[in-house]
C-alpha atoms as a PDB file:
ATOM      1  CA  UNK A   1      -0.311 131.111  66.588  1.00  0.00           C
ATOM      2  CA  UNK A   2      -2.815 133.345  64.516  1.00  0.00           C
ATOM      3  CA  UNK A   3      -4.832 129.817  63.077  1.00  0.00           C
ATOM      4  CA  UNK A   4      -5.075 128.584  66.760  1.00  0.00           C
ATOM      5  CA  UNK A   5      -6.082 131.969  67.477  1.00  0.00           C
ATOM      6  CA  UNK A   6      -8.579 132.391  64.932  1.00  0.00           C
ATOM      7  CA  UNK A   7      -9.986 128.887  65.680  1.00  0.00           C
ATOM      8  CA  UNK A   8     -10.069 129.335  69.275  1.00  0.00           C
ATOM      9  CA  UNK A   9     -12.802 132.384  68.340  1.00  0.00           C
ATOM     10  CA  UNK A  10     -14.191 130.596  66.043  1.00  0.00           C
ATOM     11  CA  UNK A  11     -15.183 127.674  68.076  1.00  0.00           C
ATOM     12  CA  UNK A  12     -15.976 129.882  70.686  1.00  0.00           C
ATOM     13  CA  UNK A  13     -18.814 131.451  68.619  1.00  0.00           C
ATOM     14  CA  UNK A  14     -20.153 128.346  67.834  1.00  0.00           C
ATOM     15  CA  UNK A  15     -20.298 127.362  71.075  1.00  0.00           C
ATOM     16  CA  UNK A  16     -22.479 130.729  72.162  1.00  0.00           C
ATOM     17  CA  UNK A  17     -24.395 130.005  68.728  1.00  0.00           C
ATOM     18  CA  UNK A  18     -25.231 126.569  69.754  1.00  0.00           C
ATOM     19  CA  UNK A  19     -25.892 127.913  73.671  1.00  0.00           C
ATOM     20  CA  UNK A  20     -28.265 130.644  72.035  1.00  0.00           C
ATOM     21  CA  UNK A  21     -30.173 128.251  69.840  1.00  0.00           C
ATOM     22  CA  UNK A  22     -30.750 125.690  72.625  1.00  0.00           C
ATOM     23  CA  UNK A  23     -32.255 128.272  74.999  1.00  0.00           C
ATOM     24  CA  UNK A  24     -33.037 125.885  77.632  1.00  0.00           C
ATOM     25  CA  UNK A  25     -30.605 127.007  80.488  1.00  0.00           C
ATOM     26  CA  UNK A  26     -31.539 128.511  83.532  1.00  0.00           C
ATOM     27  CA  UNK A  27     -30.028 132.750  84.146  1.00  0.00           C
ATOM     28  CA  UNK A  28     -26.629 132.846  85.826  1.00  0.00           C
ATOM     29  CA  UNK A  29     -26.595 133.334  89.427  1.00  0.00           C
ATOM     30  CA  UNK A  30     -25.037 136.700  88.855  1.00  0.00           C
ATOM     31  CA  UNK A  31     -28.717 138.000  87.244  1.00  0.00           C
ATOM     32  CA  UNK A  32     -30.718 139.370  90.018  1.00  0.00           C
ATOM     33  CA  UNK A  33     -33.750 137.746  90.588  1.00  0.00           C
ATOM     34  CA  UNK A  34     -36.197 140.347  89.537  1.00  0.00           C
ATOM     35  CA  UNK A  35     -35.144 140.067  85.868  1.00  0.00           C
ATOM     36  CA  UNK A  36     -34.717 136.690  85.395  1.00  0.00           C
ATOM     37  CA  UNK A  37     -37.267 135.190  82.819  1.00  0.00           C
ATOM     38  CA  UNK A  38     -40.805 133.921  83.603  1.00  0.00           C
ATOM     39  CA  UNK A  39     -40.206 130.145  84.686  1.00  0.00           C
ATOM     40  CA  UNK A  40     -42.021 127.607  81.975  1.00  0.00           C
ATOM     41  CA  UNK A  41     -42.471 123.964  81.922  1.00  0.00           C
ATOM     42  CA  UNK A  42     -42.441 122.129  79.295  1.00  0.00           C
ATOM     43  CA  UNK A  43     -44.024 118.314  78.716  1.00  0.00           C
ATOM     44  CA  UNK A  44     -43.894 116.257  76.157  1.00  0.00           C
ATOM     45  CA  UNK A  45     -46.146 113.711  75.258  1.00  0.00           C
ATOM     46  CA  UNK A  46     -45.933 109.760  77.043  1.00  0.00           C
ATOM     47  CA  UNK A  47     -43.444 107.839  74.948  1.00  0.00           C
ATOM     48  CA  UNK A  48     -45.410 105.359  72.634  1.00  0.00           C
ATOM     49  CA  UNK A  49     -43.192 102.862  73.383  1.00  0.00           C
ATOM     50  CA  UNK A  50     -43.894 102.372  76.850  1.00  0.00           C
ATOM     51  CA  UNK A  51     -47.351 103.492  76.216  1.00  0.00           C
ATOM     52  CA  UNK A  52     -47.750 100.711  74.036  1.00  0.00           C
ATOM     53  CA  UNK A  53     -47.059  98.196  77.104  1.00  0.00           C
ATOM     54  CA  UNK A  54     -48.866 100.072  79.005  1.00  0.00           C
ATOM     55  CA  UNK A  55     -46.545 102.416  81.147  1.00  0.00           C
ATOM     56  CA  UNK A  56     -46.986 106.262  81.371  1.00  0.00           C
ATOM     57  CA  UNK A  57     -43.349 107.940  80.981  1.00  0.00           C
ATOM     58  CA  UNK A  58     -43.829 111.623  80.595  1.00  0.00           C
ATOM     59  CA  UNK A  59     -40.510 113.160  80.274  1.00  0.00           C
ATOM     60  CA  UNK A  60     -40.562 117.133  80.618  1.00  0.00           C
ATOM     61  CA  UNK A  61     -38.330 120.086  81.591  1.00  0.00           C
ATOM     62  CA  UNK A  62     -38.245 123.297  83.202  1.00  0.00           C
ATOM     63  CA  UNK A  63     -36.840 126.858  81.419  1.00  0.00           C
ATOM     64  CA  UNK A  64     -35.887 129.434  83.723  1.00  0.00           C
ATOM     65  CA  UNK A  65     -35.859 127.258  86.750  1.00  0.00           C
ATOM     66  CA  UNK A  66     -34.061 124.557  88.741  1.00  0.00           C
ATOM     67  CA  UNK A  67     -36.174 121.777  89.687  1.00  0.00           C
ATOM     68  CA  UNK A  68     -35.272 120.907  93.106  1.00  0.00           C
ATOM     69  CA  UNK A  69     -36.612 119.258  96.368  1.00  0.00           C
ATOM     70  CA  UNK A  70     -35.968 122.375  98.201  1.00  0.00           C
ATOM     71  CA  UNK A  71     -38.820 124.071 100.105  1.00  0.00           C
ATOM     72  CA  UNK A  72     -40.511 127.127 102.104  1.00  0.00           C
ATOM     73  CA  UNK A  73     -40.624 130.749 102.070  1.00  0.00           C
ATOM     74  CA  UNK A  74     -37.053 131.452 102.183  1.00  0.00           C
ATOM     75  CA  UNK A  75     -36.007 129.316  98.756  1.00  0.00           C
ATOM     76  CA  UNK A  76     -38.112 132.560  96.696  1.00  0.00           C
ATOM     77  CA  UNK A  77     -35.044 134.301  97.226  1.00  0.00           C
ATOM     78  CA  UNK A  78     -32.962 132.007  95.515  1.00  0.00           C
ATOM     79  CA  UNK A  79     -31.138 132.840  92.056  1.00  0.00           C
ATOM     80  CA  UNK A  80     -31.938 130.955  89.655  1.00  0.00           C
ATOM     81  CA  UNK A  81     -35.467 130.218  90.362  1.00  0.00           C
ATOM     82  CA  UNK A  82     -35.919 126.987  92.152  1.00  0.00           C
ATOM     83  CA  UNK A  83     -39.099 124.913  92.112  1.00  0.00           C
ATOM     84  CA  UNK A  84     -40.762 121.162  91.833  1.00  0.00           C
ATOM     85  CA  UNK A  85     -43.521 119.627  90.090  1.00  0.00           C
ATOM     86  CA  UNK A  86     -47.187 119.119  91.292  1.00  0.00           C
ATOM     87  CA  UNK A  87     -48.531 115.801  89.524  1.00  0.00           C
ATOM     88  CA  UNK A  88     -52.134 115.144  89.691  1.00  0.00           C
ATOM     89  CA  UNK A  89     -53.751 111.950  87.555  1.00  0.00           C
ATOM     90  CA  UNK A  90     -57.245 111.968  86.230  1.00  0.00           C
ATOM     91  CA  UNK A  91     -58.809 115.415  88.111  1.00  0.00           C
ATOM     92  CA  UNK A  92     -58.373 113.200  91.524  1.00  0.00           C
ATOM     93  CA  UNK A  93     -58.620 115.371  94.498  1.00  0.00           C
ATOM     94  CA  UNK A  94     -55.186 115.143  95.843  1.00  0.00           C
ATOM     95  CA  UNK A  95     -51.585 115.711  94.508  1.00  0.00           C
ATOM     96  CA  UNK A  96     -48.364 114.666  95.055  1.00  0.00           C
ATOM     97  CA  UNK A  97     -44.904 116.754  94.898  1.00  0.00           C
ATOM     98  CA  UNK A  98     -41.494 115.632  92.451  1.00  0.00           C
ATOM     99  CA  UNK A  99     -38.943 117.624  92.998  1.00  0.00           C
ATOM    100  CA  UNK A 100     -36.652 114.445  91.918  1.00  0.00           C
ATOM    101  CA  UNK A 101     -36.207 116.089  88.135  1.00  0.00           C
ATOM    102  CA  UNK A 102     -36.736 112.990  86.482  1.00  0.00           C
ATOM    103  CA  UNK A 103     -39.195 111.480  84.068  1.00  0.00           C
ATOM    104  CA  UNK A 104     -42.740 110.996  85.616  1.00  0.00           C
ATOM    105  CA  UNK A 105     -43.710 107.217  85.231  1.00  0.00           C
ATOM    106  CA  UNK A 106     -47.038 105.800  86.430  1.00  0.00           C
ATOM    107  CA  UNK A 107     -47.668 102.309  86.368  1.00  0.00           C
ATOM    108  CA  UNK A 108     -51.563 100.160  86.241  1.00  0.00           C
ATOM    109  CA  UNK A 109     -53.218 102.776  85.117  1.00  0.00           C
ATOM    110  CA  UNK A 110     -56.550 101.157  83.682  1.00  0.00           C
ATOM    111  CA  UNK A 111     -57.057 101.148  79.482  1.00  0.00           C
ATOM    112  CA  UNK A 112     -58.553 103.673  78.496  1.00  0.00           C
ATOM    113  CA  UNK A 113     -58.371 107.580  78.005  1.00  0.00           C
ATOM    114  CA  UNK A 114     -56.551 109.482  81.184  1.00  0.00           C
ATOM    115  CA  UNK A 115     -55.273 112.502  82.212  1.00  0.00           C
ATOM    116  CA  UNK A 116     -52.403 113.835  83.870  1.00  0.00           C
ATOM    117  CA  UNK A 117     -51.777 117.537  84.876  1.00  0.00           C
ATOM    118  CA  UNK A 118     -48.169 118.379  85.825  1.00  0.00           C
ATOM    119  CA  UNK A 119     -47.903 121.947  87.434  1.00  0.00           C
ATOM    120  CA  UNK A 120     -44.476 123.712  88.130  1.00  0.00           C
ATOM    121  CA  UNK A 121     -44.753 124.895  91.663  1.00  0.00           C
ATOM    122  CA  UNK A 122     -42.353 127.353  93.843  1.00  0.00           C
ATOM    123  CA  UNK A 123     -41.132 126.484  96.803  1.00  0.00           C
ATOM    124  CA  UNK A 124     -44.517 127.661  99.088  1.00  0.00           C
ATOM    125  CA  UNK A 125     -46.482 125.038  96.611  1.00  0.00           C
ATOM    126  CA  UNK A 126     -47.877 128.169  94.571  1.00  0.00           C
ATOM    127  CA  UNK A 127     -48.398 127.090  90.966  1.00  0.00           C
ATOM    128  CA  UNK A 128     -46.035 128.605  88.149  1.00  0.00           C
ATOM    129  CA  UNK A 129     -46.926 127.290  84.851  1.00  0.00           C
ATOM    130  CA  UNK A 130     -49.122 124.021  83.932  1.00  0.00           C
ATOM    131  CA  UNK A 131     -49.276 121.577  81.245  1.00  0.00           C
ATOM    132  CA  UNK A 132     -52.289 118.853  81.015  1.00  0.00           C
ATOM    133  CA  UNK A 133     -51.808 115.180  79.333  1.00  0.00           C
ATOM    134  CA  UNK A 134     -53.753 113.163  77.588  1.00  0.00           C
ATOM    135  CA  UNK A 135     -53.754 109.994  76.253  1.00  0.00           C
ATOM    136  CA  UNK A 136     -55.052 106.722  75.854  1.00  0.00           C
ATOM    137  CA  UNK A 137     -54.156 103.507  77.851  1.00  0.00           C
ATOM    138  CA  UNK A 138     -54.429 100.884  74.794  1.00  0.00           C
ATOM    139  CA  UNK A 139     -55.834  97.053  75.713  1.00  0.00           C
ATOM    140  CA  UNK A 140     -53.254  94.409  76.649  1.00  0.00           C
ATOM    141  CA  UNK A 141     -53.529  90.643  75.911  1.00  0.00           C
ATOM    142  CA  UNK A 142     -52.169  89.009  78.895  1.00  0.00           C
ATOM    143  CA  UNK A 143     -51.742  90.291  82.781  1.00  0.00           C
ATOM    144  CA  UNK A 144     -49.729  93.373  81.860  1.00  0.00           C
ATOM    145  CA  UNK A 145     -52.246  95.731  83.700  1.00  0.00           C
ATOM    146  CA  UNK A 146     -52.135  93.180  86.538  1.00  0.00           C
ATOM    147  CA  UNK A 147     -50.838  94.638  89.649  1.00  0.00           C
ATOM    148  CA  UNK A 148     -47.887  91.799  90.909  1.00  0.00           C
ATOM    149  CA  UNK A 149     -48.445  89.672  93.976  1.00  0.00           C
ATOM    150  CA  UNK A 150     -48.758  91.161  97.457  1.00  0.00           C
ATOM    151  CA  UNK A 151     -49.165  94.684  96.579  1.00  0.00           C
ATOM    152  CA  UNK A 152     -52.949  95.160  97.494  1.00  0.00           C
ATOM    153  CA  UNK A 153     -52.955  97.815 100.058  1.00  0.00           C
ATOM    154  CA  UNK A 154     -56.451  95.979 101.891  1.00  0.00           C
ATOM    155  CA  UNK A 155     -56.679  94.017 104.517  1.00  0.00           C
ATOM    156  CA  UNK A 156     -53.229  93.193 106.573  1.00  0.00           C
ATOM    157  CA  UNK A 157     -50.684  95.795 106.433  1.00  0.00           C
ATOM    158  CA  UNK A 158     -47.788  94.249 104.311  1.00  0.00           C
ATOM    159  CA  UNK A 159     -44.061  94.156 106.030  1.00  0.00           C
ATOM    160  CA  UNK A 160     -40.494  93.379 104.845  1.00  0.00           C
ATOM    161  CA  UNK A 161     -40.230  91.246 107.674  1.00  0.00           C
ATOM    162  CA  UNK A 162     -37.123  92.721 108.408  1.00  0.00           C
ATOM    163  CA  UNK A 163     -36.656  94.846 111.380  1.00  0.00           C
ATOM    164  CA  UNK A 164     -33.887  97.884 111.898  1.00  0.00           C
ATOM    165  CA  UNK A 165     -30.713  96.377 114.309  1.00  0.00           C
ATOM    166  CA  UNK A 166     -31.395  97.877 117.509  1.00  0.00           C
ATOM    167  CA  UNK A 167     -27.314  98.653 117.471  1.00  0.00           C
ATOM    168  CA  UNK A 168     -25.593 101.578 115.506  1.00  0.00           C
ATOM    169  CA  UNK A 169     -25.019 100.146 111.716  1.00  0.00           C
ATOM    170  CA  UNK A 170     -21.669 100.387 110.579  1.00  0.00           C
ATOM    171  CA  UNK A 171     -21.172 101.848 106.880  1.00  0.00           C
ATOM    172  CA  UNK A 172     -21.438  98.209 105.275  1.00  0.00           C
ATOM    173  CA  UNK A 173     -24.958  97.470 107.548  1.00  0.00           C
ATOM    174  CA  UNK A 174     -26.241 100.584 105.923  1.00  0.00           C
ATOM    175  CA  UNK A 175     -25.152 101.351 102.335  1.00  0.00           C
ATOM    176  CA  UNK A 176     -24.203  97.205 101.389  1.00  0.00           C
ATOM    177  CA  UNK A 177     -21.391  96.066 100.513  1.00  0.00           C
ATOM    178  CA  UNK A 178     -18.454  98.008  97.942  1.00  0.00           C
ATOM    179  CA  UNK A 179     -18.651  97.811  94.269  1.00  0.00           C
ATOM    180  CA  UNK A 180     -15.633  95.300  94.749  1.00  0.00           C
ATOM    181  CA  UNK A 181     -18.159  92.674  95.998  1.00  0.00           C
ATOM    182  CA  UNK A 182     -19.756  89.968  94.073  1.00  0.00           C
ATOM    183  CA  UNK A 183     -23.721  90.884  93.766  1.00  0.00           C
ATOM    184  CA  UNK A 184     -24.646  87.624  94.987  1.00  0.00           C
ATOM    185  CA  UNK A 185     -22.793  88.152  98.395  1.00  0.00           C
ATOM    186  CA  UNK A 186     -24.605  91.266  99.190  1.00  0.00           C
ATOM    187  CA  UNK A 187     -27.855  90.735 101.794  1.00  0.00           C
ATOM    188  CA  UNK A 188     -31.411  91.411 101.050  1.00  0.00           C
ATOM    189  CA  UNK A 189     -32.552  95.015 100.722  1.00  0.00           C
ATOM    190  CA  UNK A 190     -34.376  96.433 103.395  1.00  0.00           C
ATOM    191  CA  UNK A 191     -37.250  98.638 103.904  1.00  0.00           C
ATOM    192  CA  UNK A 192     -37.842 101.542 106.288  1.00  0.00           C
ATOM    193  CA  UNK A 193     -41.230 103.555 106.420  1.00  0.00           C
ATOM    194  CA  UNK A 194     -42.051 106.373 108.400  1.00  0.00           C
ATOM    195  CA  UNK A 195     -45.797 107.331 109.769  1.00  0.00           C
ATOM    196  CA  UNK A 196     -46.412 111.048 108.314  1.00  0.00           C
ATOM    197  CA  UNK A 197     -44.785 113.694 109.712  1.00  0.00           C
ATOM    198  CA  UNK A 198     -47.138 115.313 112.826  1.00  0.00           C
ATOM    199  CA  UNK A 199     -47.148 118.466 112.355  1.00  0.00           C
ATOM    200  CA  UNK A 200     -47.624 118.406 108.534  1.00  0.00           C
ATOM    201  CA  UNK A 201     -50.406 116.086 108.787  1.00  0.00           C
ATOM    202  CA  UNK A 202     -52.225 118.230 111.535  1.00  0.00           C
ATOM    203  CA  UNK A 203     -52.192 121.217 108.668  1.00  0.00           C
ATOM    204  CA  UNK A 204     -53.511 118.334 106.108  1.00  0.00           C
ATOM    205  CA  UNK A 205     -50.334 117.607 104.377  1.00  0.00           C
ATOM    206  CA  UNK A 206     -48.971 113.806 103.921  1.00  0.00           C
ATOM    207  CA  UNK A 207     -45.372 113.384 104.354  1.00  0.00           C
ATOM    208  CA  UNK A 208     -43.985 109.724 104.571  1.00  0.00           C
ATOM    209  CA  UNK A 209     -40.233 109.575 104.643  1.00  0.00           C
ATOM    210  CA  UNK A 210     -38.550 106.087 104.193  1.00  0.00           C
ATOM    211  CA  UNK A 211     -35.033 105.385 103.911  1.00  0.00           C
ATOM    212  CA  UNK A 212     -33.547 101.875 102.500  1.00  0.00           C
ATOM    213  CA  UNK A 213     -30.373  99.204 103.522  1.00  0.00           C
ATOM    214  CA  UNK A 214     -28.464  97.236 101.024  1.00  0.00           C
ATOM    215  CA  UNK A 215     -30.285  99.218  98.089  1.00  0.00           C
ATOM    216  CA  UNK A 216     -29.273 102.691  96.406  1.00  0.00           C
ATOM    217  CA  UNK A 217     -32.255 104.287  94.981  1.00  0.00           C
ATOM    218  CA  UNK A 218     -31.379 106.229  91.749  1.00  0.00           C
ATOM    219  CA  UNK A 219     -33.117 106.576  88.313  1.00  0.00           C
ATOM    220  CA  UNK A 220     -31.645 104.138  86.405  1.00  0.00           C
ATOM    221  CA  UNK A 221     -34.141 101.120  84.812  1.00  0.00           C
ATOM    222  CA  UNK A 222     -33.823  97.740  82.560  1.00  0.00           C
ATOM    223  CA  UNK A 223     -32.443  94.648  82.679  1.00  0.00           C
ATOM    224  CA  UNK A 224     -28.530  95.432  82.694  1.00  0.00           C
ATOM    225  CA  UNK A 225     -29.018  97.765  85.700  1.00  0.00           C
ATOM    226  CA  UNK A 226     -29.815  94.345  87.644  1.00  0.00           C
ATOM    227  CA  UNK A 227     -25.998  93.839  87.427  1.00  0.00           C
ATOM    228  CA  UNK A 228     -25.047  96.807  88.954  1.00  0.00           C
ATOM    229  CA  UNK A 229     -23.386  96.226  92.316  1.00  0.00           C
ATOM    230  CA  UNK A 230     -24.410  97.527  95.175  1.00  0.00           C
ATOM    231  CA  UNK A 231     -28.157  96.872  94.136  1.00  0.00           C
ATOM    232  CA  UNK A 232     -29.898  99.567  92.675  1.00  0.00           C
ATOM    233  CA  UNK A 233     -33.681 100.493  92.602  1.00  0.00           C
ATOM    234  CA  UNK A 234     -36.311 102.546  93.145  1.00  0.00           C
ATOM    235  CA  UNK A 235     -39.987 102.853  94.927  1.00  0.00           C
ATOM    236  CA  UNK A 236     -43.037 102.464  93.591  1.00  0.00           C
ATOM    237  CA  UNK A 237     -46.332 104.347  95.346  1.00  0.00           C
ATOM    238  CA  UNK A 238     -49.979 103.466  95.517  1.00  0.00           C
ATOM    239  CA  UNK A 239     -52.453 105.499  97.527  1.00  0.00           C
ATOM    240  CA  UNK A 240     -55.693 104.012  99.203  1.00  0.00           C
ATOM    241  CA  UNK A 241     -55.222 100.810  97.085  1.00  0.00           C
ATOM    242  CA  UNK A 242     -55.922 102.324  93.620  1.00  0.00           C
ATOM    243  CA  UNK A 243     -55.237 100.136  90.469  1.00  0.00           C
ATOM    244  CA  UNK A 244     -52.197 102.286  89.586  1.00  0.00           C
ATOM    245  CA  UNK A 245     -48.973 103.468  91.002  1.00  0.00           C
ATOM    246  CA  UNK A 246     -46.587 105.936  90.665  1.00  0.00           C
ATOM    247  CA  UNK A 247     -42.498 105.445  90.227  1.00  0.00           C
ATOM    248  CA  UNK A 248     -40.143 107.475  92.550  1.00  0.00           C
ATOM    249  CA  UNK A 249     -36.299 107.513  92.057  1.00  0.00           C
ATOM    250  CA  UNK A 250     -35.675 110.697  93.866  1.00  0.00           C
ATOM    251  CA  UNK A 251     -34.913 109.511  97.320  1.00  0.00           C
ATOM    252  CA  UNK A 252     -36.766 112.689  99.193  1.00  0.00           C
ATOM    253  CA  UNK A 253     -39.848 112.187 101.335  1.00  0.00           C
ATOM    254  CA  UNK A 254     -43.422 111.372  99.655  1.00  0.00           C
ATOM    255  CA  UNK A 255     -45.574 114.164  99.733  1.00  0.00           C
ATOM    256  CA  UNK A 256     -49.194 114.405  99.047  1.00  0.00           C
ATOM    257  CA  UNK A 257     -51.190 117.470  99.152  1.00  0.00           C
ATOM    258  CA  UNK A 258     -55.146 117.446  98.717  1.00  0.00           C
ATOM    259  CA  UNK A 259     -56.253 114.461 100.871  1.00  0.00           C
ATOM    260  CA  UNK A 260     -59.698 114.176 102.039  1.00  0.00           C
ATOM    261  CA  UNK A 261     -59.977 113.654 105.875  1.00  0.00           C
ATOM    262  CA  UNK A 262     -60.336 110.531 107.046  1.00  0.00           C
ATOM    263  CA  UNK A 263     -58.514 107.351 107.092  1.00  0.00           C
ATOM    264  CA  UNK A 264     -55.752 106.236 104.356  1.00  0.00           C
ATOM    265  CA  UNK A 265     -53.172 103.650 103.187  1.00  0.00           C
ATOM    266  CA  UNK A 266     -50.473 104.471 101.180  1.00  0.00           C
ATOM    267  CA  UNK A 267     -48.102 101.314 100.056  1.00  0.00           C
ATOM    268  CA  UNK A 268     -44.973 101.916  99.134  1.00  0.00           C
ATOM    269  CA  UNK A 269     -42.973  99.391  97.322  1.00  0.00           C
ATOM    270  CA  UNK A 270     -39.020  98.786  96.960  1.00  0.00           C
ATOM    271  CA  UNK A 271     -38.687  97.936  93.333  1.00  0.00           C
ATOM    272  CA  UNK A 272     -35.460  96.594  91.380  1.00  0.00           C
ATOM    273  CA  UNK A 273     -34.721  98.378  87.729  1.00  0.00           C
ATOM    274  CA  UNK A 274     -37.507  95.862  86.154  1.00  0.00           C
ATOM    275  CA  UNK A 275     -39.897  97.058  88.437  1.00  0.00           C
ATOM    276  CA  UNK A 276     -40.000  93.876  90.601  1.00  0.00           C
ATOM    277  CA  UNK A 277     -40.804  94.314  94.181  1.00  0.00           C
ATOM    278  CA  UNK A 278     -38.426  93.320  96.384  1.00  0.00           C
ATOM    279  CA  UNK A 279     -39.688  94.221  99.983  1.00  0.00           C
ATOM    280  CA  UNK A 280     -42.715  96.299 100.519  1.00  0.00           C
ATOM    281  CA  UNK A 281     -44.247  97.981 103.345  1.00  0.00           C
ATOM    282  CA  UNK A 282     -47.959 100.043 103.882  1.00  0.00           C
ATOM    283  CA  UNK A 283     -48.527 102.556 106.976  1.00  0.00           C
ATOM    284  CA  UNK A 284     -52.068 103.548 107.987  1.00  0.00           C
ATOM    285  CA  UNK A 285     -53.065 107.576 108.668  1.00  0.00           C
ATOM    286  CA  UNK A 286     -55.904 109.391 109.244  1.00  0.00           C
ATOM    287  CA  UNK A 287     -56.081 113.128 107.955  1.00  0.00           C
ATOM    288  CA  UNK A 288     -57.422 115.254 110.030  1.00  0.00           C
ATOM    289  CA  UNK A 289     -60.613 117.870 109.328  1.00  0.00           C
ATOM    290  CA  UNK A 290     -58.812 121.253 108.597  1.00  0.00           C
ATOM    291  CA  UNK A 291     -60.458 124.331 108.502  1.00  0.00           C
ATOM    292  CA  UNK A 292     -58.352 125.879 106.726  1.00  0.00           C
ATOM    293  CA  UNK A 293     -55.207 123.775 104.780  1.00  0.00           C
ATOM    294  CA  UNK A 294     -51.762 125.632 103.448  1.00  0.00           C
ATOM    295  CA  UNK A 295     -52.677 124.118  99.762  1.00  0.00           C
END
């Protein structure tokens, strides 16, 4: 009894020693909020890998803070400290919000140097901490920067042909098939993209939300995740038809802060683990002049 004893404490203090060294945990819930740590994020630079092909993945992390897609006035009381991201690529005007928690990726981004600032925000959208990005996009033989067939966001407003079944879906209709079924019985994903929220967009703020059938979006990307049963995958989103996109696996409403007024396209593409559309569809919006927008 005293060895298990005294290796019970031992491996308890190495434990707290290797807790203490790490440092990157958020404060209990017991702390009150008043003397919990300043938040910080922390970015690291785009993996070279990916880089290489011509991919921005920006992984990054938050100390002293939860990032979560939780939002308003009311989530400052929360303990710990709760926030999202604010990404913003090459000093463009407008933003968008992550509060997904996962690696940033951006696809098509031109070669060439670029820069992407990542700002930890609190749940009103006010700035915490910020890290900037830079790098270089290198040149690709080939038609790697090429953005795949039937994502240009001009002209004709791109469907997935597929409409919603006027009748209540039963669980199958709407989640696909259980794991227990071959992949190649399940039906097509589908599709489903809202116009912007009213009331947000009055006050100059884009929301889109979208939902999906037959398709579970979650972060997980590369060939073998094609197996996975039910299908798996993710969005991909490109605003006013620029060359590059960004990659969503959160499964929370788009949000983009920072528009100009006037009218926009946003394209939003369902994606499987590769990065291969499946079904895409593009909604039309115009943002309103406001005189004075909740930035």
């Amino acid at each position: 009894m005293k060895y298990i004893l005294m290796y019970l404490l031992t491996f308890t203090a190495v434990l707290a020693g290797m807790a203490q060294s790490l440092n990157v945990r958020t404060a209990a819930p017991v702390i009150a909020l008043a003397n919990e740590p300043a938040a910080k994020l922390v970015v690291d630079p785009p993996l070279p890998g990916s880089l290489a092909q011509g991919r921005v993945v920006i992984q990054y992390y938050a100390e002293n803070l939860r990032i979560l897609p939780v939002y308003g006035s009311g989530a400052l009381n929360v303990s710990p400290r709760i926030g999202h991201l604010h990404v913003t690529v090459d000093d463009a005007p407008w933003h968008w919000a992550d509060g997904s928690n996962e690696p940033l990726i951006v696809n098509g981004l031109t070669p060439g140097p670029h820069r992407i600032l990542l700002e930890l925000a609190d749940p009103t959208h006010k700035v915490i901490d910020s890290k900037t990005v830079s790098f270089v996009i290198p040149e690709l033989t080939g038609n790697a920067h090429a953005h795949h067939a039937g994502s240009d966001i001009h002209g004709t407003t791109a469907t997935s042909g597929i409409q919603p079944s006027a009748t209540p879906l039963t669980a199958r209709e709407f989640r696909g098939p259980a794991p227990v079924a071959p992949l190649t019985n399940e039906p097509e994903p589908v599709l489903m993209v809202d116009q912007p929220l009213a009331e947000p967009l009055a006050a100059g703020r884009v929301i889109v939300q979208y939902r999906t059938q037959h398709l579970r979006i979650l972060p997980a990307f590369g060939p073998a995740a094609l197996r996975v049963s039910p299908r798996i995958g993710h969005i991909h989103v490109t605003v006013d038809g620029g060359p590059w996109r960004w990659a969503d696996s959160s499964n929370e409403p788009i949000i983009i802060v920072g528009m100009k007024p006037g009218l926009h396209k946003i394209l939003v593409e369902l994606v499987d683990p590769t990065h291969k559309t499946i079904t895409q569809q593009s909604i039309s919006f115009t943002v309103p002049e406001v005189s004075n927008p909740h930035h």
